[in-house]
C-alpha atoms as a PDB file:
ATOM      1  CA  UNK A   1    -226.810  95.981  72.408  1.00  0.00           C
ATOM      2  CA  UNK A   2    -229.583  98.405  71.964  1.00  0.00           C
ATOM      3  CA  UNK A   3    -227.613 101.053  72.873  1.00  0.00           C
ATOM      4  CA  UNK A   4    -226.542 101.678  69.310  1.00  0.00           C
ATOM      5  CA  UNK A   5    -229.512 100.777  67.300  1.00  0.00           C
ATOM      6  CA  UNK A   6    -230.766 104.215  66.628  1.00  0.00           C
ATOM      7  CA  UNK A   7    -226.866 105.701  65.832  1.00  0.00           C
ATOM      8  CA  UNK A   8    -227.216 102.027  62.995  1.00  0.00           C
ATOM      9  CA  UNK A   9    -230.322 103.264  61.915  1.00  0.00           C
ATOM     10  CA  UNK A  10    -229.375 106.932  60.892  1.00  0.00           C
ATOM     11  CA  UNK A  11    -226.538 105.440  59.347  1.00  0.00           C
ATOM     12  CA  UNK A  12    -228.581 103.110  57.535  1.00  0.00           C
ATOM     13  CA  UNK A  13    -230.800 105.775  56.418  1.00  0.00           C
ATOM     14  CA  UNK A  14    -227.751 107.819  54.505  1.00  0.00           C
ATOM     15  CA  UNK A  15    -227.066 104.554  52.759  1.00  0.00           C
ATOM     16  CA  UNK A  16    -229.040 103.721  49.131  1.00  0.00           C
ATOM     17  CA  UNK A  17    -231.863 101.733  49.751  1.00  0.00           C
ATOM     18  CA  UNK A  18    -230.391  98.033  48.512  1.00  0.00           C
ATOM     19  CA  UNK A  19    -226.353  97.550  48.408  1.00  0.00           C
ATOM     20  CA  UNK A  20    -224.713  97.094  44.697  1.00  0.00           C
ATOM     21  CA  UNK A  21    -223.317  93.647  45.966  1.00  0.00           C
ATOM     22  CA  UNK A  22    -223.937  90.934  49.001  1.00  0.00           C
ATOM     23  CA  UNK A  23    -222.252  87.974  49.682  1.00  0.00           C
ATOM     24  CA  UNK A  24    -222.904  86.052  52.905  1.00  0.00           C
ATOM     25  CA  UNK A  25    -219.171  84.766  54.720  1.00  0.00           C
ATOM     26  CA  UNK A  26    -217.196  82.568  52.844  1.00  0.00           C
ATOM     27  CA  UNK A  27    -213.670  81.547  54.925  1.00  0.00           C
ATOM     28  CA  UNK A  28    -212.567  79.763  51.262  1.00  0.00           C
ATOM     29  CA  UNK A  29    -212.680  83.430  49.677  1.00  0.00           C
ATOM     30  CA  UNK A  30    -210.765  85.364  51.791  1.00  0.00           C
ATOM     31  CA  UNK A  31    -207.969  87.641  50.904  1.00  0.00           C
ATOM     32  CA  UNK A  32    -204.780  86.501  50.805  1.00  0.00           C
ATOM     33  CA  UNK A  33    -202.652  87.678  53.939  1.00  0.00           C
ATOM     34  CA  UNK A  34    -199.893  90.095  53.365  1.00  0.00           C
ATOM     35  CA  UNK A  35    -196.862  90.770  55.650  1.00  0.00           C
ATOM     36  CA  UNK A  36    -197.415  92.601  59.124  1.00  0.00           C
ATOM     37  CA  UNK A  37    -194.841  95.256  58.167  1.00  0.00           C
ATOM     38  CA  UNK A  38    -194.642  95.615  54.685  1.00  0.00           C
ATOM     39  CA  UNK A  39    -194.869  99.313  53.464  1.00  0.00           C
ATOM     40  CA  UNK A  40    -197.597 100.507  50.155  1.00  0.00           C
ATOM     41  CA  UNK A  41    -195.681 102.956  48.732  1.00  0.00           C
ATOM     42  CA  UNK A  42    -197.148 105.443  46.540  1.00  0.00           C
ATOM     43  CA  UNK A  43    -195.745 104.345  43.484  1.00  0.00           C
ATOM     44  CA  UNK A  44    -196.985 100.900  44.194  1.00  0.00           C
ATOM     45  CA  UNK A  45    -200.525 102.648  44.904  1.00  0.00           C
ATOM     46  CA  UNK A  46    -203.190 102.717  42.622  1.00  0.00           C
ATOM     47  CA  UNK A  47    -205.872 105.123  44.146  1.00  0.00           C
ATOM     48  CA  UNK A  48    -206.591 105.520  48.195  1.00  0.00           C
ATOM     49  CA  UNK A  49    -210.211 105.412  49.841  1.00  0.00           C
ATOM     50  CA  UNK A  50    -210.387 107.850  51.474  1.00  0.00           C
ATOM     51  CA  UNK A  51    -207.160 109.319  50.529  1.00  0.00           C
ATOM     52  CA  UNK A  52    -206.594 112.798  48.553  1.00  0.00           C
ATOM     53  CA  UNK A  53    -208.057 114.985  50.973  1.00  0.00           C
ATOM     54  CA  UNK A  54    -211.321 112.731  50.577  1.00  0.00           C
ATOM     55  CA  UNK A  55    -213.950 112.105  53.212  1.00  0.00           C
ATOM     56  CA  UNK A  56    -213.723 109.251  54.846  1.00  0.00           C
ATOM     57  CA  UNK A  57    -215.548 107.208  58.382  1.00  0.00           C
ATOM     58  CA  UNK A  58    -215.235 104.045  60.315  1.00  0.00           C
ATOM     59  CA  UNK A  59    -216.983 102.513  62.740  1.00  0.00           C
ATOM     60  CA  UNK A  60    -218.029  99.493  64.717  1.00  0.00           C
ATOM     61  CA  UNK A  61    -221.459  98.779  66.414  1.00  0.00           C
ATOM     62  CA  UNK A  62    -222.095  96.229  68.838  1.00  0.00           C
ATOM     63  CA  UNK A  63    -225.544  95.660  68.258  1.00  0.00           C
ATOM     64  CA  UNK A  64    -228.153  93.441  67.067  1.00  0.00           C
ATOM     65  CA  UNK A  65    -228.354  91.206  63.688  1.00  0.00           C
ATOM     66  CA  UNK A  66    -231.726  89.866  62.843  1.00  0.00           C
ATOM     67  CA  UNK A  67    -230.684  86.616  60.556  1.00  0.00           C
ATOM     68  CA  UNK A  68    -227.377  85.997  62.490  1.00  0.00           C
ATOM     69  CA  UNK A  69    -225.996  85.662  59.354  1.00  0.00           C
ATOM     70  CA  UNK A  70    -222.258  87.054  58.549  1.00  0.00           C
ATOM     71  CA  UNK A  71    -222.270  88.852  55.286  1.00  0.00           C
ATOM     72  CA  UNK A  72    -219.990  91.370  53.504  1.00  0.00           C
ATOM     73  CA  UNK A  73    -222.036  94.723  51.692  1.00  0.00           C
ATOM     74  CA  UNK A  74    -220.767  96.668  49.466  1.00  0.00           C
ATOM     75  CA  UNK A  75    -222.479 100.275  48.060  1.00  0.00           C
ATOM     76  CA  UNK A  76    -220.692 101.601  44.984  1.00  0.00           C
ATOM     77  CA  UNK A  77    -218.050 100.450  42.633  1.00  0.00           C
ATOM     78  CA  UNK A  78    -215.949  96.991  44.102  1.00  0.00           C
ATOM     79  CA  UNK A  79    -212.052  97.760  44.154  1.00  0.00           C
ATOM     80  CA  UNK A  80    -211.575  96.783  40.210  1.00  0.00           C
ATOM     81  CA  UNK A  81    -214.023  99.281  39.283  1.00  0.00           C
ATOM     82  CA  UNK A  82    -212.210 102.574  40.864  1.00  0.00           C
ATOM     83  CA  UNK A  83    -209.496 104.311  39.299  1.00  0.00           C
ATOM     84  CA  UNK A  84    -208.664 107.396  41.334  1.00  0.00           C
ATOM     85  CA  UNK A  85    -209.585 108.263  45.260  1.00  0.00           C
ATOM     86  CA  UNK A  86    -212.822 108.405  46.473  1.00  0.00           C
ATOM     87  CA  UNK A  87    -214.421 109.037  49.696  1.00  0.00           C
ATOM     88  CA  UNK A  88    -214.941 105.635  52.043  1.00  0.00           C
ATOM     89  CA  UNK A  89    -217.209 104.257  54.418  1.00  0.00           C
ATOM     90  CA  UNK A  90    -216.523 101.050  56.594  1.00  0.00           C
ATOM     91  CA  UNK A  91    -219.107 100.546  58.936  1.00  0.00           C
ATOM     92  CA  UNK A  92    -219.274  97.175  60.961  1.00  0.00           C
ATOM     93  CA  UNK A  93    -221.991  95.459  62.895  1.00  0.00           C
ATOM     94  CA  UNK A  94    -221.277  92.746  65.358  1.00  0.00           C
ATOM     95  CA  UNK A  95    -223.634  90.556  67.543  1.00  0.00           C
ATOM     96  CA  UNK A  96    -222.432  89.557  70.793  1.00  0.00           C
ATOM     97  CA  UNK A  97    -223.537  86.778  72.820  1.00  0.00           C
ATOM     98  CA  UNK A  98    -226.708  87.026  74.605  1.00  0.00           C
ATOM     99  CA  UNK A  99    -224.671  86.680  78.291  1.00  0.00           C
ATOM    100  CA  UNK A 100    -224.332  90.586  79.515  1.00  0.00           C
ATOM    101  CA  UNK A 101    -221.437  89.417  81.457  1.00  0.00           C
ATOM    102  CA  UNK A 102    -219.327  88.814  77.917  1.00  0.00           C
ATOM    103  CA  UNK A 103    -221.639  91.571  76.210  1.00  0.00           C
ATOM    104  CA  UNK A 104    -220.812  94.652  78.347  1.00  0.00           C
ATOM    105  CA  UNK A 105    -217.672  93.708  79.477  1.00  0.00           C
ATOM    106  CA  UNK A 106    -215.327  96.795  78.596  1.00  0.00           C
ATOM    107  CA  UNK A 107    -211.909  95.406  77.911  1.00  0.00           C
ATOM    108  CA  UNK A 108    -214.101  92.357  75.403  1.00  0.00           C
ATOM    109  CA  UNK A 109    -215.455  95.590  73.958  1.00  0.00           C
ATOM    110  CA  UNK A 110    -212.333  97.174  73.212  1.00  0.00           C
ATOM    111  CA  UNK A 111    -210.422  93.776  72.269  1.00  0.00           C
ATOM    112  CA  UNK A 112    -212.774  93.238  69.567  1.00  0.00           C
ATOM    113  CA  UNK A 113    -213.523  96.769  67.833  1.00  0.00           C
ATOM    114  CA  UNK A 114    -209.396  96.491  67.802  1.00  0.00           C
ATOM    115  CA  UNK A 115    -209.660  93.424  65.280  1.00  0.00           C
ATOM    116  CA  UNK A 116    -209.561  95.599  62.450  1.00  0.00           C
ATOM    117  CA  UNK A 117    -205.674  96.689  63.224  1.00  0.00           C
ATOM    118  CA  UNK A 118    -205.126  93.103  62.800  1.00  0.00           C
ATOM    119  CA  UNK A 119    -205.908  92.707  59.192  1.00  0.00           C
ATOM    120  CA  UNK A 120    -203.257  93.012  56.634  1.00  0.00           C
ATOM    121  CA  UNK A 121    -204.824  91.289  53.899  1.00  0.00           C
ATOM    122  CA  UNK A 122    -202.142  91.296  50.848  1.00  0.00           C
ATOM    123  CA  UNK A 123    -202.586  94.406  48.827  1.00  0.00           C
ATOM    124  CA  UNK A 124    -204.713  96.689  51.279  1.00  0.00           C
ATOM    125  CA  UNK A 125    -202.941  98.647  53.336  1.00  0.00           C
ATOM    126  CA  UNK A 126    -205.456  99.727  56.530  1.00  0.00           C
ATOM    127  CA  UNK A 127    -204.489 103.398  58.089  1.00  0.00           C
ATOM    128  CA  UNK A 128    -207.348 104.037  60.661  1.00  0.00           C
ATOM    129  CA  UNK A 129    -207.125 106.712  63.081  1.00  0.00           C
ATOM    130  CA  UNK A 130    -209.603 106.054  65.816  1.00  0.00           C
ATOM    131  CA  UNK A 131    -209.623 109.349  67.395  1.00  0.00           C
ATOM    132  CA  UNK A 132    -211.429 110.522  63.647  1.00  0.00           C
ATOM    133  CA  UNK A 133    -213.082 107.797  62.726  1.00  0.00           C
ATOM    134  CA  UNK A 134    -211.232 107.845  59.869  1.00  0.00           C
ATOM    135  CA  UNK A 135    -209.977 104.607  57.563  1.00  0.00           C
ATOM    136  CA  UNK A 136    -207.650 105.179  55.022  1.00  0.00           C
ATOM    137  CA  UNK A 137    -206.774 102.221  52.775  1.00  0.00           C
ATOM    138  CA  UNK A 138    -203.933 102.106  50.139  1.00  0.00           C
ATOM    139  CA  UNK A 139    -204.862  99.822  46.917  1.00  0.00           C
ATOM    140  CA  UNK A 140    -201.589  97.948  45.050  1.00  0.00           C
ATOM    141  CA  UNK A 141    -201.998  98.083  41.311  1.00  0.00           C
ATOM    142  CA  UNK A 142    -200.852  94.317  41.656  1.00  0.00           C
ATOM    143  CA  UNK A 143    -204.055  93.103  43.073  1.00  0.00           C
ATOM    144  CA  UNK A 144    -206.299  94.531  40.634  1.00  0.00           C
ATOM    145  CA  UNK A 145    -204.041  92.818  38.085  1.00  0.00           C
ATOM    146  CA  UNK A 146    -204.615  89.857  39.911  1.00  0.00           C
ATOM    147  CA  UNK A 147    -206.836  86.959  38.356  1.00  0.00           C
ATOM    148  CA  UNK A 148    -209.378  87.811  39.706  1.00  0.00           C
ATOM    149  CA  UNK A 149    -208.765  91.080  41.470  1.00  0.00           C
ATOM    150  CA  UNK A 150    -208.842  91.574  45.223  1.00  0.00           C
ATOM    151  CA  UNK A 151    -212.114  92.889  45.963  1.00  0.00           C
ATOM    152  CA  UNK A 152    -214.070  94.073  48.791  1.00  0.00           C
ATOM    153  CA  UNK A 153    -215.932  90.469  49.242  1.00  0.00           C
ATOM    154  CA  UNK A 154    -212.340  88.930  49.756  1.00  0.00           C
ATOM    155  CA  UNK A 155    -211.524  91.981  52.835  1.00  0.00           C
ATOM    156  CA  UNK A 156    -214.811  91.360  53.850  1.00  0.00           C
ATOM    157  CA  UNK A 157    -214.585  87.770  54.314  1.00  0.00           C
ATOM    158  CA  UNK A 158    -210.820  87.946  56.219  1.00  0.00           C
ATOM    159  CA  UNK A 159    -212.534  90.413  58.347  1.00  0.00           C
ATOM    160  CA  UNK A 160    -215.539  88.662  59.316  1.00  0.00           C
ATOM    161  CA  UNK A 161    -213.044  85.311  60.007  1.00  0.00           C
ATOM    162  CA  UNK A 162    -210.783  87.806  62.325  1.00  0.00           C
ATOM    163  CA  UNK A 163    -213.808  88.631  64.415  1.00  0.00           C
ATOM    164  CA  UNK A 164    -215.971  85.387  64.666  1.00  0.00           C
ATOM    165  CA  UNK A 165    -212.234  84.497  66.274  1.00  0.00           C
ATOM    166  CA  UNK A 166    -213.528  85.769  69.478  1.00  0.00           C
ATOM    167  CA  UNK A 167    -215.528  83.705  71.348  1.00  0.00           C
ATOM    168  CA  UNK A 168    -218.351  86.190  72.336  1.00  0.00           C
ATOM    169  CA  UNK A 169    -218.889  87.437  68.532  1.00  0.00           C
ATOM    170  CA  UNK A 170    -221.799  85.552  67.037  1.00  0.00           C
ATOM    171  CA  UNK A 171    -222.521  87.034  63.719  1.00  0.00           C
ATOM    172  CA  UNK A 172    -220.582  90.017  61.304  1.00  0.00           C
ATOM    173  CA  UNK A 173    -221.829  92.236  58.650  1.00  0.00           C
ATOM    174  CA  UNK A 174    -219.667  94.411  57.095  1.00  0.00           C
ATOM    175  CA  UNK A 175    -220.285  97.347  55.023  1.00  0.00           C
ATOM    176  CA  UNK A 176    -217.767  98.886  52.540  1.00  0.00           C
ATOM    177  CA  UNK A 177    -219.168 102.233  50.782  1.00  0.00           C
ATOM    178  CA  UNK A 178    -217.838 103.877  48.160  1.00  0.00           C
ATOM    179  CA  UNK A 179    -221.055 105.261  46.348  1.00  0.00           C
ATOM    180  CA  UNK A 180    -220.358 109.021  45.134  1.00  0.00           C
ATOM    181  CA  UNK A 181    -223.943 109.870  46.180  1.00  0.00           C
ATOM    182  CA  UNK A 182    -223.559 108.971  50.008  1.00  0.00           C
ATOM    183  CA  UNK A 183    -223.252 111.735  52.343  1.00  0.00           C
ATOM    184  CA  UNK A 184    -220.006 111.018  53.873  1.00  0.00           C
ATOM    185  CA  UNK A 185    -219.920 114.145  56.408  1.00  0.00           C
ATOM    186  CA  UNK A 186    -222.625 113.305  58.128  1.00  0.00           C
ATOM    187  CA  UNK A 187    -221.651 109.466  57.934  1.00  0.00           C
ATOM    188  CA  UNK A 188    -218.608 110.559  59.909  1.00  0.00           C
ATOM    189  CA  UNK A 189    -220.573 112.464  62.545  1.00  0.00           C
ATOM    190  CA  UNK A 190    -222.087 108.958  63.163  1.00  0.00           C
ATOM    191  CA  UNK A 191    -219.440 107.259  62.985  1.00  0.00           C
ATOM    192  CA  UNK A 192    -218.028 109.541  66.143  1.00  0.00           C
ATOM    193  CA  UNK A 193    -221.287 109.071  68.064  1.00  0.00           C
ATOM    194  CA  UNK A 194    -220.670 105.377  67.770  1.00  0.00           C
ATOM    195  CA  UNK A 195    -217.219 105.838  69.544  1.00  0.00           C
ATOM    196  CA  UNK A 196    -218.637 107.726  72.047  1.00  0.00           C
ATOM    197  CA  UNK A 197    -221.304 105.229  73.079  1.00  0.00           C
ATOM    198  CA  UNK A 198    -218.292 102.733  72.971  1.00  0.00           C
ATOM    199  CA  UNK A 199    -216.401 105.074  75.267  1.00  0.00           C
ATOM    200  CA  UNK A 200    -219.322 105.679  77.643  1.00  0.00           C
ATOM    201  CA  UNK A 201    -219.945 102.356  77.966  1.00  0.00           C
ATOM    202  CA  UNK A 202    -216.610 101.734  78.765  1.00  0.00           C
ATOM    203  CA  UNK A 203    -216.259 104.643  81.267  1.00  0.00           C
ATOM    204  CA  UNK A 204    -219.748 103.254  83.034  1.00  0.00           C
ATOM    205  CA  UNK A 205    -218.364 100.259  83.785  1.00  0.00           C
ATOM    206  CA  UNK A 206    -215.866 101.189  84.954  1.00  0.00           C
ATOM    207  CA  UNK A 207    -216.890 104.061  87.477  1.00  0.00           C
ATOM    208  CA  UNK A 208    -217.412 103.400  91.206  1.00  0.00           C
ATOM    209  CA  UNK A 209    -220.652 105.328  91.926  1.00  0.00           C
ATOM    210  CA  UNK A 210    -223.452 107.187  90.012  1.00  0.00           C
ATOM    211  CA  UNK A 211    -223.209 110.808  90.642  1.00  0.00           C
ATOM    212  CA  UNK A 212    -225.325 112.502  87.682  1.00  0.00           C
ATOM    213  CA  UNK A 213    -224.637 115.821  88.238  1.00  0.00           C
ATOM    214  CA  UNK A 214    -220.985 115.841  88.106  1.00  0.00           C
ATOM    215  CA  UNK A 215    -220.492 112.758  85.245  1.00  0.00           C
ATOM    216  CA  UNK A 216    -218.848 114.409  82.071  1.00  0.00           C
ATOM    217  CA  UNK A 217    -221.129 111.011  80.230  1.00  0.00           C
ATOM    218  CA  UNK A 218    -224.412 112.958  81.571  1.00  0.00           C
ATOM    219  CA  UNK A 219    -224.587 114.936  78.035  1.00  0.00           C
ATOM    220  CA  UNK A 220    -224.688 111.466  75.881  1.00  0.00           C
ATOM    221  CA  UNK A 221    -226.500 109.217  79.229  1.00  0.00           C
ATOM    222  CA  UNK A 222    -229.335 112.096  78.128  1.00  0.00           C
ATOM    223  CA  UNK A 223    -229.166 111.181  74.270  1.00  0.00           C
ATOM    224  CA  UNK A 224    -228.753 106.921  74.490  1.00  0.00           C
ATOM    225  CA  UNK A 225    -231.725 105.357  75.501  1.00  0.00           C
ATOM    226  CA  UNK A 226    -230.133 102.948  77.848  1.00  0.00           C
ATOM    227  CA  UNK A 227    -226.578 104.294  78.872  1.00  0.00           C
ATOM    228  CA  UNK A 228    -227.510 105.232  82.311  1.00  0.00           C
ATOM    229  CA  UNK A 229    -229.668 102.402  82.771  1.00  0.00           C
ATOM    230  CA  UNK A 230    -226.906 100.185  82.213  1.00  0.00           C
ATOM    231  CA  UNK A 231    -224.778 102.321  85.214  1.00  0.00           C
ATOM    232  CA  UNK A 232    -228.079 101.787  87.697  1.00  0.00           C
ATOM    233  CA  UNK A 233    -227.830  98.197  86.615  1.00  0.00           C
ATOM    234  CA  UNK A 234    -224.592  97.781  87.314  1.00  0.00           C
ATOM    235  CA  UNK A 235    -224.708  99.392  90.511  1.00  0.00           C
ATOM    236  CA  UNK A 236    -227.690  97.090  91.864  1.00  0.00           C
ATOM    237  CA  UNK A 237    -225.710  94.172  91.099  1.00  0.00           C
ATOM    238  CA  UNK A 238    -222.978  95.345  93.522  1.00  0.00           C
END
């Protein structure tokens, strides 16, 4: 959707210019699943991304992938290689089907950028708070003393296989950041901008009529190329 490819390219701008690792999707190297309600507590903890008052963003863009090709980045030091909190970026790019039908359609939309509360991969406790664009995660000191230690690939990979689940996902990267040099503020400003172009495009398709001067979407239908085209488009149709 082109509606968020200049949001992925400011946030693609704040990231160094190649990532420290890349490994395309591998369902053999997945991380192992944990239970759905087991509690991390902090004495089980080894460090949290994102955690100790830390910055910290999350997003998901529906939007274009050149190659097709589902692959797990990672900028900074992999899981094994952090000892304390740091600040964390997760930032996700999927590519939809070609049909605008299954693209645009706004409960698809929200189904999928939900996947992510389905992963409990063993080891990694997930805390997002969608509302801030915020993802937390808890790391056990058992996985890093694992043979070989969970690592970001292994997340990346279980994440990827969540989301190529759905039928109108085509292709996943996956970006984990935890590079000290990254400007996490204004990755989270992003990251927000992304939700509200999610939101908007849920709200358009869902609204009866087009009435500019009274829509509370006008302010970001001004920024997006292509938000309020999609409303006029959808009106025509009907």
């Amino acid at each position: 959707m082109e509606l968020y490819n200049n949001v992925g390219r400011q946030i693609r701008a704040l990231l160094p210019y190649a990532p420290a690792k890349r490994a395309p999707y591998d369902a053999a190297a997945c991380a192992p699943e944990g239970e759905k309600d087991r509690i991390l507590f902090g004495s089980d903890t080894a460090y949290e991304l994102g955690g100790g008052g830390k910055q910290s963003a999350e997003a998901v863009l529906f939007a274009d992938l050149p190659e097709e090709q589902s692959e797990t980045l990672l900028y900074g030091p992999d899981l094994s290689e952090i000892s304390s909190d740091v600040p964390f970026g997760h930032i996700t790019v999927v590519k939809m089907k070609e049909s605008e039908d299954a693209a645009l359609s706004s409960e698809r939309l929200k189904t999928i950028g939900f996947t992510v509360f389905q992963l409990y991969p063993e080891g990694y406790h997930i805390r997002i708070s969608p509302a801030a664009c915020r993802e937390q995660v808890r790391v056990a000191k058992a996985a890093l003393q694992k043979k070989p230690p969970l690592s970001f690939l292994n997340v990346g990979n279980s994440l990827i296989k969540a989301f190529l689940r759905h039928p109108d996902v085509i292709a996943v990267q996956t970006a984990f950041i935890t590079d000290p040099a990254v400007d996490y503020k204004a990755l989270s400003v992003l990251s927000g901008k992304t939700k509200k172009i999610t939101d908007a495009v849920q709200s358009t398709l869902q609204l009866d009529e087009l009435d500019c001067a009274s829509c509370k979407m006008k302010p970001l239908c001004d920024e997006i190329d292509g938000l309020r085209e999609l409303h006029f488009r959808k009106e025509g149709k009907r």
